[in-house]
N, C-alpha and C. Protein backbone atom coordinates (compact mmCIF):
# COMPACT_ATOMS: atom_id res chain seq x y z
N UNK A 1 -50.65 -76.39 86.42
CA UNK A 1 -51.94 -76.55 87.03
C UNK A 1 -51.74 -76.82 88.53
N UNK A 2 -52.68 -76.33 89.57
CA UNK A 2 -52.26 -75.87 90.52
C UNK A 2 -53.34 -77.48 91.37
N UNK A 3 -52.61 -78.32 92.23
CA UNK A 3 -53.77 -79.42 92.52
C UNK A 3 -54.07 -78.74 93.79
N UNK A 4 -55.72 -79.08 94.28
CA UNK A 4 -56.46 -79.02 95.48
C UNK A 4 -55.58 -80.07 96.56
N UNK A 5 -55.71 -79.09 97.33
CA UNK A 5 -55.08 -80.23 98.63
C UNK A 5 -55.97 -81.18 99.05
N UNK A 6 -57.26 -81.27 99.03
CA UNK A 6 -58.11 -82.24 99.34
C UNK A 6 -57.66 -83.14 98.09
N UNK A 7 -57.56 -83.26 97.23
CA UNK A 7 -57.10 -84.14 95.89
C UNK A 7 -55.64 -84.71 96.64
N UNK A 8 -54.76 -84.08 97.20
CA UNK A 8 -53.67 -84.49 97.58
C UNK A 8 -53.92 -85.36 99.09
N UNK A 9 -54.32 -84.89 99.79
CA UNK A 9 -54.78 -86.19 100.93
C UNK A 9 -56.10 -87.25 100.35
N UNK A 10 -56.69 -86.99 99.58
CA UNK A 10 -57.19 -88.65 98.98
C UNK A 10 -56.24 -89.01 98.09
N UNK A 11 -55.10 -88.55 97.46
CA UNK A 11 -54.20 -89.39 96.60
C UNK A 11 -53.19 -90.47 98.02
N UNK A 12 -52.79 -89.52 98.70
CA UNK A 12 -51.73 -90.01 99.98
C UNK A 12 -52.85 -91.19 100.23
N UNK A 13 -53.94 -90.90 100.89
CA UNK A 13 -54.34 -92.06 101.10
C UNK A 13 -54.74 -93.38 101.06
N UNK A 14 -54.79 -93.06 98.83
CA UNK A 14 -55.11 -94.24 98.29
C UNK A 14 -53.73 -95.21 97.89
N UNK A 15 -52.70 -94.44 98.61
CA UNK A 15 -51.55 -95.42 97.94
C UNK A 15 -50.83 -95.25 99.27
N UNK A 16 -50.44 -97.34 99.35
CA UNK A 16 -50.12 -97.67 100.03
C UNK A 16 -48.69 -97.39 100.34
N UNK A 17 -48.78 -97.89 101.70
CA UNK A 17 -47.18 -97.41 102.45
C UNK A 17 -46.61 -98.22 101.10
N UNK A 18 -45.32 -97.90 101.11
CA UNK A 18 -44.09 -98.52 100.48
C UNK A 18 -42.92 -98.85 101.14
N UNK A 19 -42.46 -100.13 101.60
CA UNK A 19 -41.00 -100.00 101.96
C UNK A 19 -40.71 -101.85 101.46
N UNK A 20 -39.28 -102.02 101.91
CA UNK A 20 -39.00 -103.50 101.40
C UNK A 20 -39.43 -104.67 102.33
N UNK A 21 -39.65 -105.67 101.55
CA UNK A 21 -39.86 -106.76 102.38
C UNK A 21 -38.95 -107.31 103.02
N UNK A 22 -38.87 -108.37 104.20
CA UNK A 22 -37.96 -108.69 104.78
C UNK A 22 -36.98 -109.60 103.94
N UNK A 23 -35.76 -109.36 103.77
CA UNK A 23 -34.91 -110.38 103.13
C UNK A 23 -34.02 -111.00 104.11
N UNK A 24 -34.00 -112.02 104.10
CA UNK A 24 -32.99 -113.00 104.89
C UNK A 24 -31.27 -111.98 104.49
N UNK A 25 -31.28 -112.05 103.39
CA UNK A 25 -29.77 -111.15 103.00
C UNK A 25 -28.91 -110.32 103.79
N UNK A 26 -30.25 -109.67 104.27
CA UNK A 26 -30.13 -108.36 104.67
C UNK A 26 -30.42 -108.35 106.76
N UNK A 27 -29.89 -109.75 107.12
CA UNK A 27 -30.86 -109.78 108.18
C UNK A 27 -29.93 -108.79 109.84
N UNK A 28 -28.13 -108.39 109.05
CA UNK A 28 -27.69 -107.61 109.92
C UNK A 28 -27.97 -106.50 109.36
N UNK A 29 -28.78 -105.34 108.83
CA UNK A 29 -29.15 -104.22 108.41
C UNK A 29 -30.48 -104.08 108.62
N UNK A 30 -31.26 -105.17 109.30
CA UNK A 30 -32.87 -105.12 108.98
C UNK A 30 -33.44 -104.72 110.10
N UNK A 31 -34.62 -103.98 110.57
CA UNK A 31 -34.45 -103.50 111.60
C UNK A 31 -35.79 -104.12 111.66
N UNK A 32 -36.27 -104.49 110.49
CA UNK A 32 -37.89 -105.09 110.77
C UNK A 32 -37.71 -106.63 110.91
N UNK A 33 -37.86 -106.90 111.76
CA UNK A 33 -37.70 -108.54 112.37
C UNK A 33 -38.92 -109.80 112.08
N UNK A 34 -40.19 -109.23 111.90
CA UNK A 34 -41.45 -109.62 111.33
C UNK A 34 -41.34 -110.52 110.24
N UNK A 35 -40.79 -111.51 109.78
CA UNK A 35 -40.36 -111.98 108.52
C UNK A 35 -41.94 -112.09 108.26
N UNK A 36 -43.04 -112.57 108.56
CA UNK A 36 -44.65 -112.72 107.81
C UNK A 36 -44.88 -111.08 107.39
N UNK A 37 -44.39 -110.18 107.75
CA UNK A 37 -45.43 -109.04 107.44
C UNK A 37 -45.49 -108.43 106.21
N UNK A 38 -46.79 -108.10 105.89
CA UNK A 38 -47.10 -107.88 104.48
C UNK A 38 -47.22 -106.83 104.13
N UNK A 39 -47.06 -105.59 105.02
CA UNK A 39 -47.20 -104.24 105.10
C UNK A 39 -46.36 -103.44 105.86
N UNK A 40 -45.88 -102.80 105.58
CA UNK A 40 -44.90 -101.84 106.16
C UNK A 40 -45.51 -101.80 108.25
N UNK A 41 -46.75 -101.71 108.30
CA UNK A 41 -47.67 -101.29 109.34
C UNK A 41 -47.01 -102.69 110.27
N UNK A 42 -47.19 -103.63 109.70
CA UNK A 42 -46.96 -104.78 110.35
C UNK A 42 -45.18 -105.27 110.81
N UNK A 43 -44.32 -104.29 110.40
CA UNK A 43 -43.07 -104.50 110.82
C UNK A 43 -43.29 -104.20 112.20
N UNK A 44 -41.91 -104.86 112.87
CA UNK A 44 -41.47 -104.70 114.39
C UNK A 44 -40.04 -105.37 114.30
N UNK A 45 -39.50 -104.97 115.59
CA UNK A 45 -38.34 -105.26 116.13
C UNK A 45 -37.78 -104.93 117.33
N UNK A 46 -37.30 -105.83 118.05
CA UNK A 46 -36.80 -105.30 119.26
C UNK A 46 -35.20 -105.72 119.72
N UNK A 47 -34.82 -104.70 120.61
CA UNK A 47 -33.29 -104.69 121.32
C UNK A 47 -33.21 -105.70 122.35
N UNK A 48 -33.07 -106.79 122.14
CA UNK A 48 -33.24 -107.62 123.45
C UNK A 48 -32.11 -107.24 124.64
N UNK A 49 -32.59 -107.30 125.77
CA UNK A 49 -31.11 -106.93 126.99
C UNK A 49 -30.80 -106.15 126.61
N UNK A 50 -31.89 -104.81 126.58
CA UNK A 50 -31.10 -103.56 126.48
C UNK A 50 -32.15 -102.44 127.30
N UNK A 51 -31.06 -101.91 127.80
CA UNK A 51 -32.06 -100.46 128.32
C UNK A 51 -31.17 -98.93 128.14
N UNK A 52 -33.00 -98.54 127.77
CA UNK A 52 -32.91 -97.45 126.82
C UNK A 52 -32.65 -96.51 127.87
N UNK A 53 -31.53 -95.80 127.17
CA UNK A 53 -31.09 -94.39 127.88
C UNK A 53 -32.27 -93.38 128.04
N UNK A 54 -32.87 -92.44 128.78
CA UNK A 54 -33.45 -92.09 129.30
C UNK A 54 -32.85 -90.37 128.59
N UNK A 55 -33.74 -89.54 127.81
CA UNK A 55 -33.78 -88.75 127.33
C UNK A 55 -32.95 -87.45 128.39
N UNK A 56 -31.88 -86.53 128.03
CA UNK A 56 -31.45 -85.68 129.35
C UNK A 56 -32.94 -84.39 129.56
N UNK A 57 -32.77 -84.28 130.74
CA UNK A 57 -33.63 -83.32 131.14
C UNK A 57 -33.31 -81.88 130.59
N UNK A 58 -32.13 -81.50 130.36
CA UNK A 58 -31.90 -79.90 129.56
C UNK A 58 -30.88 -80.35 128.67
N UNK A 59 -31.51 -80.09 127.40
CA UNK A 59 -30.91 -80.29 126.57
C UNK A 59 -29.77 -79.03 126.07
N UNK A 60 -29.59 -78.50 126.96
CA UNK A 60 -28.69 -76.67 126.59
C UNK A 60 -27.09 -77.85 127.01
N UNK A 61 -26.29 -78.11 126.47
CA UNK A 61 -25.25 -78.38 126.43
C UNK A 61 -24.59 -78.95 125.27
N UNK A 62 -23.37 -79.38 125.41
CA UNK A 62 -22.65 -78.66 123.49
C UNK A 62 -22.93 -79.96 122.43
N UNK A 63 -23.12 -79.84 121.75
CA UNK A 63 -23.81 -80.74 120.60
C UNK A 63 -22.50 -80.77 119.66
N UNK A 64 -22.65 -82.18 118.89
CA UNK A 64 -21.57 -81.63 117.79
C UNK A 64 -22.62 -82.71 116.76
N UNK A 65 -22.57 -81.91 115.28
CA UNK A 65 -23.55 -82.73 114.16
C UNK A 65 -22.37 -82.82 113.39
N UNK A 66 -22.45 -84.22 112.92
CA UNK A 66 -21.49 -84.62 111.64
C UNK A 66 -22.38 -85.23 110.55
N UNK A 67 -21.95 -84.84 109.44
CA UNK A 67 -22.69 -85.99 108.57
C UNK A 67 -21.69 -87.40 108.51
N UNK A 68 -22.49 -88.58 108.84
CA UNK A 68 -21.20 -89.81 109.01
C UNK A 68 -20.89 -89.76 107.84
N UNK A 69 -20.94 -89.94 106.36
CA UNK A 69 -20.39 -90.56 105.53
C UNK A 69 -19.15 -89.58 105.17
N UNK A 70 -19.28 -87.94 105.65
CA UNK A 70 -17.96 -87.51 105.22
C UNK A 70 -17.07 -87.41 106.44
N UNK A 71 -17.60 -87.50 107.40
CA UNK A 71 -16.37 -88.28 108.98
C UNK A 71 -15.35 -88.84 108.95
N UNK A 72 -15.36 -90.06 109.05
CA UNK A 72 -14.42 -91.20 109.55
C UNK A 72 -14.69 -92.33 108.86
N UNK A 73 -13.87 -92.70 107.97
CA UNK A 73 -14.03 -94.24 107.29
C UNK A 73 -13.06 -95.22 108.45
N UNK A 74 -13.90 -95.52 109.02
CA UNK A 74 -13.58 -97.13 110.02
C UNK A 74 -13.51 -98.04 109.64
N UNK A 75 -14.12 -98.56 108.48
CA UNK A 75 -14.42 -99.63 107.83
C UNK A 75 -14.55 -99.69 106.63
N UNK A 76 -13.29 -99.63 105.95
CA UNK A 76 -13.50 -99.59 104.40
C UNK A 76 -13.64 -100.97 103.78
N UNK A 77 -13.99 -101.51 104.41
CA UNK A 77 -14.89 -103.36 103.47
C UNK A 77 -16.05 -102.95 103.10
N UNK A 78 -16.67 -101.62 103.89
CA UNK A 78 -18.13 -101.70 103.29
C UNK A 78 -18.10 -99.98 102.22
N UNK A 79 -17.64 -99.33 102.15
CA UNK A 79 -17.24 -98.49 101.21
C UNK A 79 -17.99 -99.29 99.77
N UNK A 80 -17.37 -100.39 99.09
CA UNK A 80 -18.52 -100.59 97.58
C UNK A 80 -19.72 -101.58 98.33
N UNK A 81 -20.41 -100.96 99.13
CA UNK A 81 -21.33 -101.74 99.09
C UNK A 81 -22.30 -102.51 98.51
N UNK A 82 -23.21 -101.39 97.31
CA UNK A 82 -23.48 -101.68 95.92
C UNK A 82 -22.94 -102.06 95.05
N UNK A 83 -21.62 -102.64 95.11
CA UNK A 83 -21.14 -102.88 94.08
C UNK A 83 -20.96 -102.31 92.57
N UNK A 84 -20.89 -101.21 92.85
CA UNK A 84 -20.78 -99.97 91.74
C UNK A 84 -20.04 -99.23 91.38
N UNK A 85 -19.76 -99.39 90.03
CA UNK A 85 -18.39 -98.46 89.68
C UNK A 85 -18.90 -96.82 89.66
N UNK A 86 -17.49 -96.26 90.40
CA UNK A 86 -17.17 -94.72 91.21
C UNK A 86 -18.55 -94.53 92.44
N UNK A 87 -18.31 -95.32 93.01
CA UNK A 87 -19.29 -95.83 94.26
C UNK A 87 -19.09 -94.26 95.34
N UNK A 88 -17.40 -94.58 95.52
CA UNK A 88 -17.03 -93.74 96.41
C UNK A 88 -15.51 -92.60 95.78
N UNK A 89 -15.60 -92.15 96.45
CA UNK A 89 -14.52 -90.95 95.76
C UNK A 89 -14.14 -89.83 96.99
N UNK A 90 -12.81 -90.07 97.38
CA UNK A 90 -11.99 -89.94 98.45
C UNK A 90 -11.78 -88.09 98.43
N UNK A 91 -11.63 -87.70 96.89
CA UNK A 91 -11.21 -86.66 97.05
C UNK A 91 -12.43 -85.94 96.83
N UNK A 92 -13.57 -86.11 96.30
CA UNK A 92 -14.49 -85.10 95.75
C UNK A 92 -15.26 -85.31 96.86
N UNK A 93 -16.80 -84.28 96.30
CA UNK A 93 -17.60 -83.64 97.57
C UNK A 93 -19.16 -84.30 97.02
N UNK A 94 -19.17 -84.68 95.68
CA UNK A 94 -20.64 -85.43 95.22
C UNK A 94 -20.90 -86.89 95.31
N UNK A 95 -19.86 -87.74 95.78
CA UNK A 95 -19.94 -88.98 96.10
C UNK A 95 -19.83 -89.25 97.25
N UNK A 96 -19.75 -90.83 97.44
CA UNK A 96 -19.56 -91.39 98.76
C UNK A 96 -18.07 -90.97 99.33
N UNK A 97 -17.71 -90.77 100.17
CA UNK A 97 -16.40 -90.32 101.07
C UNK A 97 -15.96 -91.87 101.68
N UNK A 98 -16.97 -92.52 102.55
CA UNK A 98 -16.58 -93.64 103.32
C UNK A 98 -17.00 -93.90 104.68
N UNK A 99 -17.20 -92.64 105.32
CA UNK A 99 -17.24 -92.37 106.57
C UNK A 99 -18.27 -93.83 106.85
N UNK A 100 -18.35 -94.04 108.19
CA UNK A 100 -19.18 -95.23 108.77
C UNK A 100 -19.43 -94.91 110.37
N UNK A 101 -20.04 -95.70 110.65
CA UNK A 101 -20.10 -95.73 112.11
C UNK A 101 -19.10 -96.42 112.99
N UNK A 102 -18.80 -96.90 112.49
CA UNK A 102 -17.15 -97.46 112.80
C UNK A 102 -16.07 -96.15 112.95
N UNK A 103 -16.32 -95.29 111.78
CA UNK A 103 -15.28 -94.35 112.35
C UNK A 103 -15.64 -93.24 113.47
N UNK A 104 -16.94 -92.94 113.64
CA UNK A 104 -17.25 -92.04 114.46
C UNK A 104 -16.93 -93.16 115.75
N UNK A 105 -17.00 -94.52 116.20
CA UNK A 105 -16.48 -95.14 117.17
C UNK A 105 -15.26 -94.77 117.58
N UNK A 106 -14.75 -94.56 116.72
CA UNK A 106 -12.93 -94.95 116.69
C UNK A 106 -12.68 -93.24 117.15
N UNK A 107 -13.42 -92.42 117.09
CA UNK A 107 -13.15 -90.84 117.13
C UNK A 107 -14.18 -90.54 118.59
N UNK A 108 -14.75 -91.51 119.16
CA UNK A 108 -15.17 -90.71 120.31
C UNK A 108 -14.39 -90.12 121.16
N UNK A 109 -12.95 -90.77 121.78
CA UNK A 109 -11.89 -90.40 122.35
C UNK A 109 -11.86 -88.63 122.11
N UNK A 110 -11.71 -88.37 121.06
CA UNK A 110 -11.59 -87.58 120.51
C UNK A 110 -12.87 -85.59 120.67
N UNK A 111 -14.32 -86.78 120.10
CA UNK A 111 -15.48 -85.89 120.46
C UNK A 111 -15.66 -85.91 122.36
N UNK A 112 -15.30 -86.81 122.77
CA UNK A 112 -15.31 -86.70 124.17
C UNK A 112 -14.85 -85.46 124.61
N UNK A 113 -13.39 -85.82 124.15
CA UNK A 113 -12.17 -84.42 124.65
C UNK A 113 -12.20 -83.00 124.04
N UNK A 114 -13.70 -82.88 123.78
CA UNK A 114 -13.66 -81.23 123.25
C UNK A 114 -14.60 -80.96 124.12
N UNK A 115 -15.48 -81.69 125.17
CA UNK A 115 -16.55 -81.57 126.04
C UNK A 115 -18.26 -81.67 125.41
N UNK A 116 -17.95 -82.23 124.24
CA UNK A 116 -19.45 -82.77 123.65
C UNK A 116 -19.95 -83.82 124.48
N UNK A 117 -21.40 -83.66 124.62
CA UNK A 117 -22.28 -84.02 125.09
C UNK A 117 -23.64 -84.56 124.42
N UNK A 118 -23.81 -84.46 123.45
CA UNK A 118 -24.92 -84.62 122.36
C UNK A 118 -24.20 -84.62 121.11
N UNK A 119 -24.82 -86.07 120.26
CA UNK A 119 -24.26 -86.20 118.94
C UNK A 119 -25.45 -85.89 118.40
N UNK A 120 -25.25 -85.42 117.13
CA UNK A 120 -26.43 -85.39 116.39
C UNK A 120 -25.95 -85.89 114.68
N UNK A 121 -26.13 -86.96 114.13
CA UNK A 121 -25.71 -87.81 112.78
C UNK A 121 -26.99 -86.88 111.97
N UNK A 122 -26.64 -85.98 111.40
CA UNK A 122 -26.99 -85.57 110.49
C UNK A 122 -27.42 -86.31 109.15
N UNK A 123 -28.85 -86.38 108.65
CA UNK A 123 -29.38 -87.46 107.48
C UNK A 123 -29.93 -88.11 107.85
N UNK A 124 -29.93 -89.98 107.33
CA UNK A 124 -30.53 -90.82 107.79
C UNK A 124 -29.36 -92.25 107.51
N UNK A 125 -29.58 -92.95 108.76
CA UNK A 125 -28.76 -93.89 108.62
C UNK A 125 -29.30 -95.49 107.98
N UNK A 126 -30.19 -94.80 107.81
CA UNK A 126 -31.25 -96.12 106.07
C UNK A 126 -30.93 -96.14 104.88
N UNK A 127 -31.18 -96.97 104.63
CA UNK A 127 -30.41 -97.29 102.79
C UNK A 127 -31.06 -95.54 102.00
N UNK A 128 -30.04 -95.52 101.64
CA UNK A 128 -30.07 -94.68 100.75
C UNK A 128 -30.29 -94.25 98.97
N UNK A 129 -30.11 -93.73 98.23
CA UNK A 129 -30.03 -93.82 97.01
C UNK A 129 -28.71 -94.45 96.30
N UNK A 130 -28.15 -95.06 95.31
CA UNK A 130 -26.76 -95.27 96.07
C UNK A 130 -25.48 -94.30 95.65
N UNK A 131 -25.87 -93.30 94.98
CA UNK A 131 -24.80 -92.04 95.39
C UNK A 131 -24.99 -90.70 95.85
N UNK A 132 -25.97 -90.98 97.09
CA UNK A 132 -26.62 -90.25 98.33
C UNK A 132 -25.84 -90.14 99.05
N UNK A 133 -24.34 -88.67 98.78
CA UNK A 133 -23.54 -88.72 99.74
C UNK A 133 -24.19 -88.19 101.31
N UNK A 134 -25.05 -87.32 101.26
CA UNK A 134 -25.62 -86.32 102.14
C UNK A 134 -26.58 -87.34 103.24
N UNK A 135 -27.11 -88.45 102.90
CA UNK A 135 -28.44 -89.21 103.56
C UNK A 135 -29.29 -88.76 103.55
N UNK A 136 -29.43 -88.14 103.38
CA UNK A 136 -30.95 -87.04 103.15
C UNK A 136 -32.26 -87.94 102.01
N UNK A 137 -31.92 -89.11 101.51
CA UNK A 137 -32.51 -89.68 100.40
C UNK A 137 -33.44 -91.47 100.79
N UNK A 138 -33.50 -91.34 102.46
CA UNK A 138 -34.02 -93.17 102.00
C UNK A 138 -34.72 -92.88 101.38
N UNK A 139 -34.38 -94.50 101.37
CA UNK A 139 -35.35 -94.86 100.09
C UNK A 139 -36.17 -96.53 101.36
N UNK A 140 -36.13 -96.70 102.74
CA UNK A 140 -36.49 -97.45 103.03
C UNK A 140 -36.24 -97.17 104.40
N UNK A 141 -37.09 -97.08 105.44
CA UNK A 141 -37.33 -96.62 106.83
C UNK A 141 -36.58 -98.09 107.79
N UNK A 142 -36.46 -99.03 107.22
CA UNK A 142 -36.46 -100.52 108.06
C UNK A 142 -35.12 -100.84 107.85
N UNK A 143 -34.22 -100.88 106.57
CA UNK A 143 -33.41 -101.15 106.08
C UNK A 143 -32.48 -100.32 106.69
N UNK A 144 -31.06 -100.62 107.22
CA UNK A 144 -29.94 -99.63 107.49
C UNK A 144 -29.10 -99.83 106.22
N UNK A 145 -28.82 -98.06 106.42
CA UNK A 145 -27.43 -98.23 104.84
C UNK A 145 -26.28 -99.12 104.94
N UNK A 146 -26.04 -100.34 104.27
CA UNK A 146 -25.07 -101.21 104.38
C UNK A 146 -23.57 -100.48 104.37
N UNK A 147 -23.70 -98.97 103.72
CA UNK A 147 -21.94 -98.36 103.63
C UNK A 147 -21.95 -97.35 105.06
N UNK A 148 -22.98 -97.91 106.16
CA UNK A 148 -22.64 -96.87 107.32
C UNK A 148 -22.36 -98.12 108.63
N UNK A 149 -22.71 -99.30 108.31
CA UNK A 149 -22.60 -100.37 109.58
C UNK A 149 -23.84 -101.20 109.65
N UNK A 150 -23.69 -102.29 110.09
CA UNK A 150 -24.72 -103.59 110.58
C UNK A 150 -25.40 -102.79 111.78
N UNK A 151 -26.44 -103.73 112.30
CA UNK A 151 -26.97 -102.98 113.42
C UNK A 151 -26.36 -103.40 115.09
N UNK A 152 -25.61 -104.66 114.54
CA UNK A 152 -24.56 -105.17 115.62
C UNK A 152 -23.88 -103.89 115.90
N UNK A 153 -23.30 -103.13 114.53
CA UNK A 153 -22.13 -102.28 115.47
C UNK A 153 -22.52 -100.80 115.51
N UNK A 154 -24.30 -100.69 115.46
CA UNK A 154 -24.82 -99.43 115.68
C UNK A 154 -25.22 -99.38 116.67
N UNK A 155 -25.49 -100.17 117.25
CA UNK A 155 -26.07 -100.85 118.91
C UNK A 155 -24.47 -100.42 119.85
N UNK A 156 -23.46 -101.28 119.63
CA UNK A 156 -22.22 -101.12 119.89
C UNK A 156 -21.97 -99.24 120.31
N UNK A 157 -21.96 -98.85 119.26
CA UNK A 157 -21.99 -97.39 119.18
C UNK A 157 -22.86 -96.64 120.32
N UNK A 158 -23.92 -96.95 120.49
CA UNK A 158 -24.63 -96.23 120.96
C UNK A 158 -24.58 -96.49 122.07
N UNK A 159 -24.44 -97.72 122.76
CA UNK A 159 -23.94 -98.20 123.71
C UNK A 159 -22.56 -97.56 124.75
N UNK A 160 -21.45 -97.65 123.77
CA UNK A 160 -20.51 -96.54 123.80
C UNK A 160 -20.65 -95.15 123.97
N UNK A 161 -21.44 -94.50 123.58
CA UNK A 161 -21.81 -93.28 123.65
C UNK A 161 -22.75 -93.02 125.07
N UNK A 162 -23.33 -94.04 125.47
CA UNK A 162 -24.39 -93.25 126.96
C UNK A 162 -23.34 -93.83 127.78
N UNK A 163 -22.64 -95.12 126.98
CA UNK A 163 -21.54 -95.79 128.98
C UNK A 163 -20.77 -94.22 129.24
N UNK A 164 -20.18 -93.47 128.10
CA UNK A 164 -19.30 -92.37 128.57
C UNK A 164 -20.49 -90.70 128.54
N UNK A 165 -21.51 -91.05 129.31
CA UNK A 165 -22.18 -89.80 129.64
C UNK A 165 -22.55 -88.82 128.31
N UNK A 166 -22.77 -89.75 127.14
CA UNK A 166 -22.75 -88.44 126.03
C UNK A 166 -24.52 -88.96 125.54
């Protein structure tokens, strides 16, 4: 049975946003800082002492897209993040690999010296499903994926990335 799209924008509308509430737990992954808010609408957060890199004017110069989790494992403490058996799997292509933002740190040297200029992290770097090798799956817009980095060392990163012109 085939639904009316007017049936489909009064369904979207009658159901509310969805995402998680703030957890203390979670407070280096949380990007929503609002601990009162009761609605997704009502999150916020900000970069204190920071200024935002300024978008390049022509974007025609060489790009390189990785997906992080099959990259660079920098940080294999956070590899079982979930705590789940066959979490990650080194050799295959349907699980977690490891990769983090830690390792794409540790490899800029590297993306520097081929003359890249634009990264592009392919997916999403939000919690995910938890054997969402691809990122393609949040499951939560506020939350960062605990098996890709804190937001201490995504800040770090990015930081790193405009000090060296990329």
């Amino acid at each position: 049975m085939l639904v009316p799209e007017s049936l489909l924008l009064l369904l979207g509308a009658l159901i509310p946003a969805q995402a998680l509430k703030y957890d203390p737990d979670y407070v280096d992954w949380n990007l929503n800082t609002n601990q009162n808010a009761k609605d997704p609408l009502e999150y916020s957060g900000t970069w204190e002492d920071h200024t935002f890199n300024p978008s390049p004017k022509n974007w025609r110069f060489p790009f390189y897209t990785l997906f992080l989790d099959k990259y660079a494992n920098g940080d294999p403490t956070n590899d079982n993040a979930n705590n789940t058996v066959f979490e990650t799997e080194t050799l295959g292509t349907q699980l977690r690999f490891g990769g983090d933002i830690q390792g794409l740190m540790d490899s800029l040297d590297y993306i520097q010296g081929m003359g890249v200029k634009g990264l592009y992290v392919a997916g999403s770097p939000y919690i995910n499903q938890p054997y969402a090798a691809d990122s393609y799956s949040p499951l939560d817009h506020t939350l960062l994926d605990l098996h890709f980095g804190n937001i201490t060392i995504w800040r770090e990163a990015i930081q790193e990335i405009h000090r060296r012109g990329m």
